[in-house]
PDB file of N, CA and C in Angstrom:
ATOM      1  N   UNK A   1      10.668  39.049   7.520  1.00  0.00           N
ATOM      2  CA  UNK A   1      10.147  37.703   7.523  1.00  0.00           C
ATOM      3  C   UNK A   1      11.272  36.742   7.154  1.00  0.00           C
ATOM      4  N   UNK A   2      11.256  35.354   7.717  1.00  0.00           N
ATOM      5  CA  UNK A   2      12.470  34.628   7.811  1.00  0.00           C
ATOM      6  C   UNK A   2      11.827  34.013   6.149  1.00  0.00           C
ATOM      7  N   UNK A   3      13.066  33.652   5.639  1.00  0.00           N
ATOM      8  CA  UNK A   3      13.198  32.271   4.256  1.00  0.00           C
ATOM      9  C   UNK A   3      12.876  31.151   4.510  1.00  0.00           C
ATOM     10  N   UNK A   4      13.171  30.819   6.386  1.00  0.00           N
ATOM     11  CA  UNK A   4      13.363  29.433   6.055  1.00  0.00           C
ATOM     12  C   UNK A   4      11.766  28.837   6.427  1.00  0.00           C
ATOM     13  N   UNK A   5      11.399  27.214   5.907  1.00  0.00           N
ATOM     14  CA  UNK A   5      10.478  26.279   5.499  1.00  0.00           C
ATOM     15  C   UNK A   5      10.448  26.437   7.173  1.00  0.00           C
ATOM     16  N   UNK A   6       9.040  26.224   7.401  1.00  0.00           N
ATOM     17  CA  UNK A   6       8.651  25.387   8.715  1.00  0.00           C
ATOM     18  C   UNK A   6       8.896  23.963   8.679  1.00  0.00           C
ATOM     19  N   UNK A   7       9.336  23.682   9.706  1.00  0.00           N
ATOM     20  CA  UNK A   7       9.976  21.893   9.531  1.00  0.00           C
ATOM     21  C   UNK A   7       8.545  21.282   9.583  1.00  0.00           C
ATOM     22  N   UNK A   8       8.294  21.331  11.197  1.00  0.00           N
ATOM     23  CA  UNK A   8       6.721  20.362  11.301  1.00  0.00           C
ATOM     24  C   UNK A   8       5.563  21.545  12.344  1.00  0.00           C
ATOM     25  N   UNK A   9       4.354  21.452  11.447  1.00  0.00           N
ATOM     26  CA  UNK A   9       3.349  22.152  12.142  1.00  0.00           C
ATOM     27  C   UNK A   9       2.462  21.027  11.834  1.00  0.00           C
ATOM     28  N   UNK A  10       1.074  21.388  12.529  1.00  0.00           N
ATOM     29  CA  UNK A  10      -0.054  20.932  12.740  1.00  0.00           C
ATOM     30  C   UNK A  10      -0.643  20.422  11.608  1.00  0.00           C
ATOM     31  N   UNK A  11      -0.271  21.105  10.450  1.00  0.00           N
ATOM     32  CA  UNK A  11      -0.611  20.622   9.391  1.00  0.00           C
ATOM     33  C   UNK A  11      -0.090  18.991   9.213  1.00  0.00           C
ATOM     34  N   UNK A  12       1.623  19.057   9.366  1.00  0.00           N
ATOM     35  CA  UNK A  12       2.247  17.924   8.800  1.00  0.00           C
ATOM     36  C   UNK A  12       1.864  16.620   9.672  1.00  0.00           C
ATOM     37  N   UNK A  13       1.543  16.991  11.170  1.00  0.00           N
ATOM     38  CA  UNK A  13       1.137  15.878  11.773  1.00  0.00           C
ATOM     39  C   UNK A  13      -0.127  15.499  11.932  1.00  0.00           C
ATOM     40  N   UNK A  14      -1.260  16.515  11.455  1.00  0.00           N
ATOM     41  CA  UNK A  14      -2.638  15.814  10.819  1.00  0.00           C
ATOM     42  C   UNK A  14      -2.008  15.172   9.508  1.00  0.00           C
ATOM     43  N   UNK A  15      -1.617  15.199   8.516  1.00  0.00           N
ATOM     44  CA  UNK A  15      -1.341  14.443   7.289  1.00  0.00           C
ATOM     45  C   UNK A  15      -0.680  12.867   7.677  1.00  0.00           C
ATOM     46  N   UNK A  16       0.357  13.191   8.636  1.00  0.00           N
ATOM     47  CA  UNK A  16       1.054  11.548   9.290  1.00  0.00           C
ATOM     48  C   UNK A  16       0.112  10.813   9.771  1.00  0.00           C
ATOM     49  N   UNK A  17      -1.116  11.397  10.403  1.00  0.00           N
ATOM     50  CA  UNK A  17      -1.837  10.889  11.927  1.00  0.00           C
ATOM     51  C   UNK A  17      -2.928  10.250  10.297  1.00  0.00           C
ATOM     52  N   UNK A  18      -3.271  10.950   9.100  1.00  0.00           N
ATOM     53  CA  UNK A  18      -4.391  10.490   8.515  1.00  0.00           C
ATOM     54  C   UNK A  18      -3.290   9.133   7.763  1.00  0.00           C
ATOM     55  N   UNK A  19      -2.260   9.221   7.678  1.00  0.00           N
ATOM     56  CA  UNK A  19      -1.633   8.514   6.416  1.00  0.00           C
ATOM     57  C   UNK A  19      -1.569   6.850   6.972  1.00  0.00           C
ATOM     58  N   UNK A  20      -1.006   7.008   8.455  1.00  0.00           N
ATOM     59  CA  UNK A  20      -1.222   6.002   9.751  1.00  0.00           C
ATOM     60  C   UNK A  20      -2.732   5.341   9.963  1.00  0.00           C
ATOM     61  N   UNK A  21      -3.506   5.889   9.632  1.00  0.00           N
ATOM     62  CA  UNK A  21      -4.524   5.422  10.132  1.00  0.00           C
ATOM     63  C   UNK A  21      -5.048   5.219   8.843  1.00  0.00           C
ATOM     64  N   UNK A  22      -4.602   5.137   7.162  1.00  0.00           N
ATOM     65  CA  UNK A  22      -5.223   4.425   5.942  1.00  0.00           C
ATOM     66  C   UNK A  22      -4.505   3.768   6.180  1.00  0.00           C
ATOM     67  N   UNK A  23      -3.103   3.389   6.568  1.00  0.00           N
ATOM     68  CA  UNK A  23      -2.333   1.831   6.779  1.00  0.00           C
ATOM     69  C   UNK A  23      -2.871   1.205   7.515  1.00  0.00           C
ATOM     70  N   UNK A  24      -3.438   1.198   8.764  1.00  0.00           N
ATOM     71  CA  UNK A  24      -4.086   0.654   9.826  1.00  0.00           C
ATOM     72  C   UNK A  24      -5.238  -0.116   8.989  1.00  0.00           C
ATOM     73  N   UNK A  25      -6.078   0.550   8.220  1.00  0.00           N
ATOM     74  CA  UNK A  25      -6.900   0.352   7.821  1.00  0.00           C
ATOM     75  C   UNK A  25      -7.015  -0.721   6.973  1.00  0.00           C
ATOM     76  N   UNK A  26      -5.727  -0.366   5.830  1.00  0.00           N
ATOM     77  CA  UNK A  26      -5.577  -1.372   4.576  1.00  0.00           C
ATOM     78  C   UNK A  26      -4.765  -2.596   5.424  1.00  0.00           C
ATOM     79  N   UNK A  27      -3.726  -2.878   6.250  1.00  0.00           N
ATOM     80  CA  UNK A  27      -3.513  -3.797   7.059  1.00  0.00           C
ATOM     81  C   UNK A  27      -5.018  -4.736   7.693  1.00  0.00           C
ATOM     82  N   UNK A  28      -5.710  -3.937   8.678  1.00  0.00           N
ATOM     83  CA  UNK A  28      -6.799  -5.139   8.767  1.00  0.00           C
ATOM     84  C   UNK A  28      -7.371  -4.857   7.875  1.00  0.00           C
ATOM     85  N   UNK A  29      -8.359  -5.187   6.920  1.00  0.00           N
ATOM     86  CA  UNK A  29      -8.673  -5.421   6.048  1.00  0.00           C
ATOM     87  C   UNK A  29      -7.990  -6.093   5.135  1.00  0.00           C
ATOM     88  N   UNK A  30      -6.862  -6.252   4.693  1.00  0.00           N
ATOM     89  CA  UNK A  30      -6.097  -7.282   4.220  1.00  0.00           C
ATOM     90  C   UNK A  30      -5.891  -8.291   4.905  1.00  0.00           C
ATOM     91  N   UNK A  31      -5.581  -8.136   6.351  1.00  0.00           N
ATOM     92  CA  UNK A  31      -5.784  -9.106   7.339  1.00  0.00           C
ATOM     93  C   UNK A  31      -7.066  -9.974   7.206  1.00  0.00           C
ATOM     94  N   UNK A  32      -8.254  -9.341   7.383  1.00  0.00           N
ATOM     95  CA  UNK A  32      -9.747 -10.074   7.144  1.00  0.00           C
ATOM     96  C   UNK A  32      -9.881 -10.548   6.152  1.00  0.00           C
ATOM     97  N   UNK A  33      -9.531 -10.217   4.702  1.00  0.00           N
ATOM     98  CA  UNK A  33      -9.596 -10.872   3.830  1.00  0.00           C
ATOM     99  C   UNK A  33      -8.936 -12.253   3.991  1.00  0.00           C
ATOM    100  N   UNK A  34      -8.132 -11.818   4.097  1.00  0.00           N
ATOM    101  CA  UNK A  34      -6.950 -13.069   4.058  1.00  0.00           C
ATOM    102  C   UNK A  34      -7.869 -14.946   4.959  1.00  0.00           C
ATOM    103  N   UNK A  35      -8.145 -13.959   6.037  1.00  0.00           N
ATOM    104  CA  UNK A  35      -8.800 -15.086   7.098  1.00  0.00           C
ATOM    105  C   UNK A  35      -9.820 -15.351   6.387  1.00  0.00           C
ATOM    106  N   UNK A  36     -10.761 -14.553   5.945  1.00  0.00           N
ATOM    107  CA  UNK A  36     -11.871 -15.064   5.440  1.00  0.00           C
ATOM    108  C   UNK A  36     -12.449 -15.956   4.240  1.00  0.00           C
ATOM    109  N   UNK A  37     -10.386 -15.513   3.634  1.00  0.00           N
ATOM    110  CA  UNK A  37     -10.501 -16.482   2.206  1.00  0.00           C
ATOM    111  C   UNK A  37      -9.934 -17.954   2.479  1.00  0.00           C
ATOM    112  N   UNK A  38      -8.721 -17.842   3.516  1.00  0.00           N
ATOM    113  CA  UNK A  38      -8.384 -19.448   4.107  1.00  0.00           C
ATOM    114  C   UNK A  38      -9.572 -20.052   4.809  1.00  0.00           C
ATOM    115  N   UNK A  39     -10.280 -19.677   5.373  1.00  0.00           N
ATOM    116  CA  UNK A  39     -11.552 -20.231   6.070  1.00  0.00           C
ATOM    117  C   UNK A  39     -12.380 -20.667   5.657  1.00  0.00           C
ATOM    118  N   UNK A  40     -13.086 -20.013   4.290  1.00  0.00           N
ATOM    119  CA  UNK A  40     -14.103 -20.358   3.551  1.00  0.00           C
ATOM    120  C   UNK A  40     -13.583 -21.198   2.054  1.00  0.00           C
ATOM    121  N   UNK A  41     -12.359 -21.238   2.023  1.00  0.00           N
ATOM    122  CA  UNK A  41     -11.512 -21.354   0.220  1.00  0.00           C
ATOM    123  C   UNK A  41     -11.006 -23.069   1.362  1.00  0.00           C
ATOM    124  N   UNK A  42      -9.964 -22.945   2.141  1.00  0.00           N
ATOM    125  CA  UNK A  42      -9.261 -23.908   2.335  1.00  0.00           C
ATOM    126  C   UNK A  42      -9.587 -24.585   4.201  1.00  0.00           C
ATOM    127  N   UNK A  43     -10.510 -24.272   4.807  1.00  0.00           N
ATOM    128  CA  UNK A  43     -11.654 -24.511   5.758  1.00  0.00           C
ATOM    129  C   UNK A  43     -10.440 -24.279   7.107  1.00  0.00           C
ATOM    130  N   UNK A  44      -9.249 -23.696   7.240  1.00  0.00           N
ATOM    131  CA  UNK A  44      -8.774 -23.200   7.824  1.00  0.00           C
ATOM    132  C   UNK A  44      -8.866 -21.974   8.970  1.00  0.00           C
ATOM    133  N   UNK A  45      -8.840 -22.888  10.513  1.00  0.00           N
ATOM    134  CA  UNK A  45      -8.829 -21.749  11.338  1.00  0.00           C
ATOM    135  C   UNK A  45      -8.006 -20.575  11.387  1.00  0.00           C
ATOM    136  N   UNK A  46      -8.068 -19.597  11.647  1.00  0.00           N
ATOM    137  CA  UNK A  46      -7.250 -18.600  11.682  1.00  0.00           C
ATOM    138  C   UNK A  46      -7.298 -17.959  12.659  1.00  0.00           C
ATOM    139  N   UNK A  47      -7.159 -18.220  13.918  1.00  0.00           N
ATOM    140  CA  UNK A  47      -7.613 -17.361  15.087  1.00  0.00           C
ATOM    141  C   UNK A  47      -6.360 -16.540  15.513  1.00  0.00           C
ATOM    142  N   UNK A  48      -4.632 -17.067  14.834  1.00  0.00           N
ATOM    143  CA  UNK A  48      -3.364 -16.180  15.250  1.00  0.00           C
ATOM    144  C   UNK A  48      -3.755 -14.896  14.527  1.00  0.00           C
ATOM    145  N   UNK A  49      -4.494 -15.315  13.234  1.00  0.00           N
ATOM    146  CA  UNK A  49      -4.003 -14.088  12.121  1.00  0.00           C
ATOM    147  C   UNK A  49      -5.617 -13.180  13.082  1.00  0.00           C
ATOM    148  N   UNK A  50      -6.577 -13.230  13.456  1.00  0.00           N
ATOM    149  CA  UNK A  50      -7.621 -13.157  13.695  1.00  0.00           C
ATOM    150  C   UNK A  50      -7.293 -12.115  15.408  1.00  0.00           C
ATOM    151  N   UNK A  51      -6.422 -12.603  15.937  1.00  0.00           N
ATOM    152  CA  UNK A  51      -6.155 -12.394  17.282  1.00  0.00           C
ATOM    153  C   UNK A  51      -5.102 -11.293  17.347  1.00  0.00           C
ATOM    154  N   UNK A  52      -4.439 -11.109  15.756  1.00  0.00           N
ATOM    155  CA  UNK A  52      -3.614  -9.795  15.545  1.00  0.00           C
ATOM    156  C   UNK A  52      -4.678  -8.588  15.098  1.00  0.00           C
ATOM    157  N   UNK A  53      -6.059  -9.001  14.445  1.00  0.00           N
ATOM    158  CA  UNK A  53      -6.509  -8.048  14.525  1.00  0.00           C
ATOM    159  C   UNK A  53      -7.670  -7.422  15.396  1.00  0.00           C
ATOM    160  N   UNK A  54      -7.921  -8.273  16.388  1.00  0.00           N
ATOM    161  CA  UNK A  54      -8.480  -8.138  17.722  1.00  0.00           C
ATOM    162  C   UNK A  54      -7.417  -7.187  18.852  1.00  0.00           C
ATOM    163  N   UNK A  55      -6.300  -7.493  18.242  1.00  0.00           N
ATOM    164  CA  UNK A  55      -5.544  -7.061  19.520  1.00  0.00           C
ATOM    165  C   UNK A  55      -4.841  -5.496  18.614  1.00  0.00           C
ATOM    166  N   UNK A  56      -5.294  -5.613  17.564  1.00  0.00           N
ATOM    167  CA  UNK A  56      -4.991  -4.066  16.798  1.00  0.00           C
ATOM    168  C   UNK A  56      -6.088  -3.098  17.665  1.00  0.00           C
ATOM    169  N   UNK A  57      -7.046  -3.227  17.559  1.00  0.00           N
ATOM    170  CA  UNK A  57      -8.270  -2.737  18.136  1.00  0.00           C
ATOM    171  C   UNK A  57      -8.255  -2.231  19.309  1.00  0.00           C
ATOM    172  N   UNK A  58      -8.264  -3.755  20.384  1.00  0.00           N
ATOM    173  CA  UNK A  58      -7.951  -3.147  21.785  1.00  0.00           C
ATOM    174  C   UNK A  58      -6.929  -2.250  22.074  1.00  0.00           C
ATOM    175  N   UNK A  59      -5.739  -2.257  21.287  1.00  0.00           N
ATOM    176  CA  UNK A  59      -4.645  -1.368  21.698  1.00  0.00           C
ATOM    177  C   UNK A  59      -5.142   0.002  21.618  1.00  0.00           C
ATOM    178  N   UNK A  60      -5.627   0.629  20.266  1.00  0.00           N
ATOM    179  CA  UNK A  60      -5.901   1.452  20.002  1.00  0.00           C
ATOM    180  C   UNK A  60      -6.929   2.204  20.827  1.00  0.00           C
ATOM    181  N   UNK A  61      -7.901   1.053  21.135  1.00  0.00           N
ATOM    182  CA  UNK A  61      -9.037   1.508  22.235  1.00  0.00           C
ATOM    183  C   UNK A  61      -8.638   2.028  23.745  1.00  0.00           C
ATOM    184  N   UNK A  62      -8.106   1.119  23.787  1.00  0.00           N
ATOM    185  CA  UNK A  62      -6.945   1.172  25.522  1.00  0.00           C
ATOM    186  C   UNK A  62      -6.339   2.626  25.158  1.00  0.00           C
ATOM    187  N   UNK A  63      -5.875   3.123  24.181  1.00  0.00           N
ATOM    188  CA  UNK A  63      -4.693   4.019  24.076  1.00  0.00           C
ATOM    189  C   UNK A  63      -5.894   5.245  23.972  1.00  0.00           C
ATOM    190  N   UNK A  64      -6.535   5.226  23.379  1.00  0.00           N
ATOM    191  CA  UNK A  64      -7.658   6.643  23.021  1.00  0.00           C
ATOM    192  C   UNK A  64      -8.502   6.256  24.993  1.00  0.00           C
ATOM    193  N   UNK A  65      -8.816   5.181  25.224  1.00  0.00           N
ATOM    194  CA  UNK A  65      -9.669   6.250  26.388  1.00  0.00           C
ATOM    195  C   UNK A  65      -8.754   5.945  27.706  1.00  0.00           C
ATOM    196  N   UNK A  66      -7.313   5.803  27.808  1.00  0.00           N
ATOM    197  CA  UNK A  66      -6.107   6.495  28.755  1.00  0.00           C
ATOM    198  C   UNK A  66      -6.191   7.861  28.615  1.00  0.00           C
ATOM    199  N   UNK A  67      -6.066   8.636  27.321  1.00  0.00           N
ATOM    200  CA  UNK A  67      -5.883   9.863  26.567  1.00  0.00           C
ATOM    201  C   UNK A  67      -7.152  10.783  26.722  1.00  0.00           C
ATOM    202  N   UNK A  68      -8.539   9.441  26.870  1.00  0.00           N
ATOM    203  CA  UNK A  68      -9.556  10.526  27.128  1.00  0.00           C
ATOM    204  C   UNK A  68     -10.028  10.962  25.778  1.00  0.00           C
ATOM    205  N   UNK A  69      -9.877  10.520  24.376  1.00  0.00           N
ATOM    206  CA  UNK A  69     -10.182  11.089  23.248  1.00  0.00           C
ATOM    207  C   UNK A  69     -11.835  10.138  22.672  1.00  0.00           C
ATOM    208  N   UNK A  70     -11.908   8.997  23.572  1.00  0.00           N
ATOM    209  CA  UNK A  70     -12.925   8.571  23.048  1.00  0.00           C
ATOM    210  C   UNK A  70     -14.270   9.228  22.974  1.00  0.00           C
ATOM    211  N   UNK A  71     -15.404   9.716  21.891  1.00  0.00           N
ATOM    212  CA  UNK A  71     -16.448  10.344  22.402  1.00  0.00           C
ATOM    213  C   UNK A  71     -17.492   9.502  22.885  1.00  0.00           C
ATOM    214  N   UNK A  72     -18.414  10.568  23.556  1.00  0.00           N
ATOM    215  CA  UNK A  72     -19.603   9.978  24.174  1.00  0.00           C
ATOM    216  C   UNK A  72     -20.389   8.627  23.416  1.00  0.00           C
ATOM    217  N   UNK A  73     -20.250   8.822  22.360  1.00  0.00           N
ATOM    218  CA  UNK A  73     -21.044   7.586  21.744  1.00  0.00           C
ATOM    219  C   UNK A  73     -20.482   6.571  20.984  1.00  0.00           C
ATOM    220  N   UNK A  74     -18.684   6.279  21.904  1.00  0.00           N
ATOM    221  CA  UNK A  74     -17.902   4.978  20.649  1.00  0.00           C
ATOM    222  C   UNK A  74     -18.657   3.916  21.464  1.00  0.00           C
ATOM    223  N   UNK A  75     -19.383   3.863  22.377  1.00  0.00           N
ATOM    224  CA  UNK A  75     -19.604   2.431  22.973  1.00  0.00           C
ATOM    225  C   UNK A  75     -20.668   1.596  22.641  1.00  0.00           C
ATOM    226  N   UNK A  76     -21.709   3.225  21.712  1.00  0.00           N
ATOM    227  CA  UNK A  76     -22.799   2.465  21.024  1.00  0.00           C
ATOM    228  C   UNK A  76     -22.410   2.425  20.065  1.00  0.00           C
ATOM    229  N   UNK A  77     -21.256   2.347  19.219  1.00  0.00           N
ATOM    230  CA  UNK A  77     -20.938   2.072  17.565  1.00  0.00           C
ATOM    231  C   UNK A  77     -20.316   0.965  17.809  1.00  0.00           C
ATOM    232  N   UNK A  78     -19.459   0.711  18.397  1.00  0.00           N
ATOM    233  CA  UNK A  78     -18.675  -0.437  18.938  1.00  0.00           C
ATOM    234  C   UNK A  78     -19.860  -1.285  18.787  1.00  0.00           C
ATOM    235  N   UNK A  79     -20.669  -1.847  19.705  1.00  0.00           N
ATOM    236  CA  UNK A  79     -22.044  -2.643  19.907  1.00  0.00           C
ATOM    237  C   UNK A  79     -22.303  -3.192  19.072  1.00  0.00           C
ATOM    238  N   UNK A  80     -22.583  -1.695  18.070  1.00  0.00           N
ATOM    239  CA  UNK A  80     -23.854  -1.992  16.606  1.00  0.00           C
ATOM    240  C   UNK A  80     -22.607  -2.684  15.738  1.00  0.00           C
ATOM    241  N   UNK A  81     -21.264  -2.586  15.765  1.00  0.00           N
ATOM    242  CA  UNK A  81     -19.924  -3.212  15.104  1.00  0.00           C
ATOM    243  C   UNK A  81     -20.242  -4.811  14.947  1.00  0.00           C
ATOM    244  N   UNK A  82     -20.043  -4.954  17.239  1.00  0.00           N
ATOM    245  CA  UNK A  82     -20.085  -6.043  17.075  1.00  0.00           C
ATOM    246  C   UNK A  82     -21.395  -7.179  17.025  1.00  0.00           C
ATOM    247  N   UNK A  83     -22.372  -6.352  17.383  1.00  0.00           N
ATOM    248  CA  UNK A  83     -23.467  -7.341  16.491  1.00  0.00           C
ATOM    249  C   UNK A  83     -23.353  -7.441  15.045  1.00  0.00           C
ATOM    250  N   UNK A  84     -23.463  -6.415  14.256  1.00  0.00           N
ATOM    251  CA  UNK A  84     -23.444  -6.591  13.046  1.00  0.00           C
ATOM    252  C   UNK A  84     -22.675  -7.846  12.449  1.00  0.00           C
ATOM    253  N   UNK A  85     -20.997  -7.924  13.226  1.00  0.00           N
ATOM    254  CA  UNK A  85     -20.327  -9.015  13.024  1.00  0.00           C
ATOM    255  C   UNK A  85     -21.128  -9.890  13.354  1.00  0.00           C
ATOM    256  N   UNK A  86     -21.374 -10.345  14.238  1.00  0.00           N
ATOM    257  CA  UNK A  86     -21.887 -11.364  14.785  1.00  0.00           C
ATOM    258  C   UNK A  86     -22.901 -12.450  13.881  1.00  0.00           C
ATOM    259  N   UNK A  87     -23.984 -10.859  13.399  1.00  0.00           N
ATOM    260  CA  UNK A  87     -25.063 -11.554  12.520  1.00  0.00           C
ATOM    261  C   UNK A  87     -24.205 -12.110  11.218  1.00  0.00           C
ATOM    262  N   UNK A  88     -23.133 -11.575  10.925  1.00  0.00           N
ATOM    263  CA  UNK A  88     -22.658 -12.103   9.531  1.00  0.00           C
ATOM    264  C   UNK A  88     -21.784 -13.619   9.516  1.00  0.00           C
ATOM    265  N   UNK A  89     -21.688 -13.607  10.896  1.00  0.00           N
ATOM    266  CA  UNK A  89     -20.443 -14.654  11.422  1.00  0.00           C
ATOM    267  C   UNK A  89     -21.452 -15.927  11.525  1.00  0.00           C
ATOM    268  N   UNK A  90     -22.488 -15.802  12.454  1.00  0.00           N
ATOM    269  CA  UNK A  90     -23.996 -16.951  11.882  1.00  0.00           C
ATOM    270  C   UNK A  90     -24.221 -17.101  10.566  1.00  0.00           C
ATOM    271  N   UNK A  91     -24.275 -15.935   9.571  1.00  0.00           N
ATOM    272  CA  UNK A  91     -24.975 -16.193   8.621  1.00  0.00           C
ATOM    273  C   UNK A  91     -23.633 -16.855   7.703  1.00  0.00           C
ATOM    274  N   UNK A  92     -22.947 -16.731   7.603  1.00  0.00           N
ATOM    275  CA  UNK A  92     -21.686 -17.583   7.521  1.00  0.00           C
ATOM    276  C   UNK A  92     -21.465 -19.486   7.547  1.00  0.00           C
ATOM    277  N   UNK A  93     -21.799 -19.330   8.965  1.00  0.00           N
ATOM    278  CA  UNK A  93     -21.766 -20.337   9.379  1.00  0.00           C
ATOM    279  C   UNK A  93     -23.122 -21.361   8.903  1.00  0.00           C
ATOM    280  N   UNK A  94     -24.305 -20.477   8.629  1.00  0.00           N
ATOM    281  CA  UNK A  94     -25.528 -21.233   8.153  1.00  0.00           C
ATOM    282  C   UNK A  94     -25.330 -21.620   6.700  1.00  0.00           C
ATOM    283  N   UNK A  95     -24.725 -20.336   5.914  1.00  0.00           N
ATOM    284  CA  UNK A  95     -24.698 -21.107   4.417  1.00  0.00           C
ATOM    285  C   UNK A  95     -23.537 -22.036   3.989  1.00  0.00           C
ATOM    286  N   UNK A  96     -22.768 -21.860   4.923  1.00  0.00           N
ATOM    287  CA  UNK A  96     -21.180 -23.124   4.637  1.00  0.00           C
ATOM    288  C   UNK A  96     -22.284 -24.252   5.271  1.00  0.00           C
ATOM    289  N   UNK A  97     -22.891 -24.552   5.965  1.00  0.00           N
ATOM    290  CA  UNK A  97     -23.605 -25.981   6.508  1.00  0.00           C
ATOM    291  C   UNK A  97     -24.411 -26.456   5.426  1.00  0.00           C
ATOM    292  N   UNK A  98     -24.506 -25.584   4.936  1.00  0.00           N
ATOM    293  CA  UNK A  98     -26.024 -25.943   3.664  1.00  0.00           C
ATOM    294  C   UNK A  98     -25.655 -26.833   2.743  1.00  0.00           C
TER     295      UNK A  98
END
């Protein structure tokens, strides 16, 4: 049996692929915060900072169903996503009017 370390197996690039995708994560979400606190704190549009994380999304989406990795049911989570936004983005908009 050899001494030497395996450089990179399956292991090390599930650990990169999860470590990538908590940055992804903590990026928008720091992103949303951010918009949501200039918007509602200092009544500031934000649609550049807003349009980086719209276009985080599509990339990723575009890139998983080229690849074929999307499953049968991202199109009904997606949906229930973006209604859910939606209802919060009204309800938003109703209590800043108040």
């Amino acid at each position: 049996m050899k001494d030497e370390s395996v450089i990179r197996d399956e292991r090390t690039t599930m650990v990169e692929n999860a470590s990538y995708r908590l940055a992804y994560q903590v990026v928008t979400l720091g992103l949303l915060a951010i918009i949501g606190f200039r918007a509602w704190v200092w009544g500031e549009t934000n649609w550049d900072l807003f349009g980086l994380v719209f276009l985080g999304g599509v990339v990723t989406t575009v890139y998983q169903a080229w690849q074929r990795a999307l499953t049968p049911g991202w199109l009904r989570v997606a949906a229930l996503i973006a209604i859910l936004a939606a209802a919060v983005a009204v309800l938003m908009v109703l209590v800043r009017a108040l």
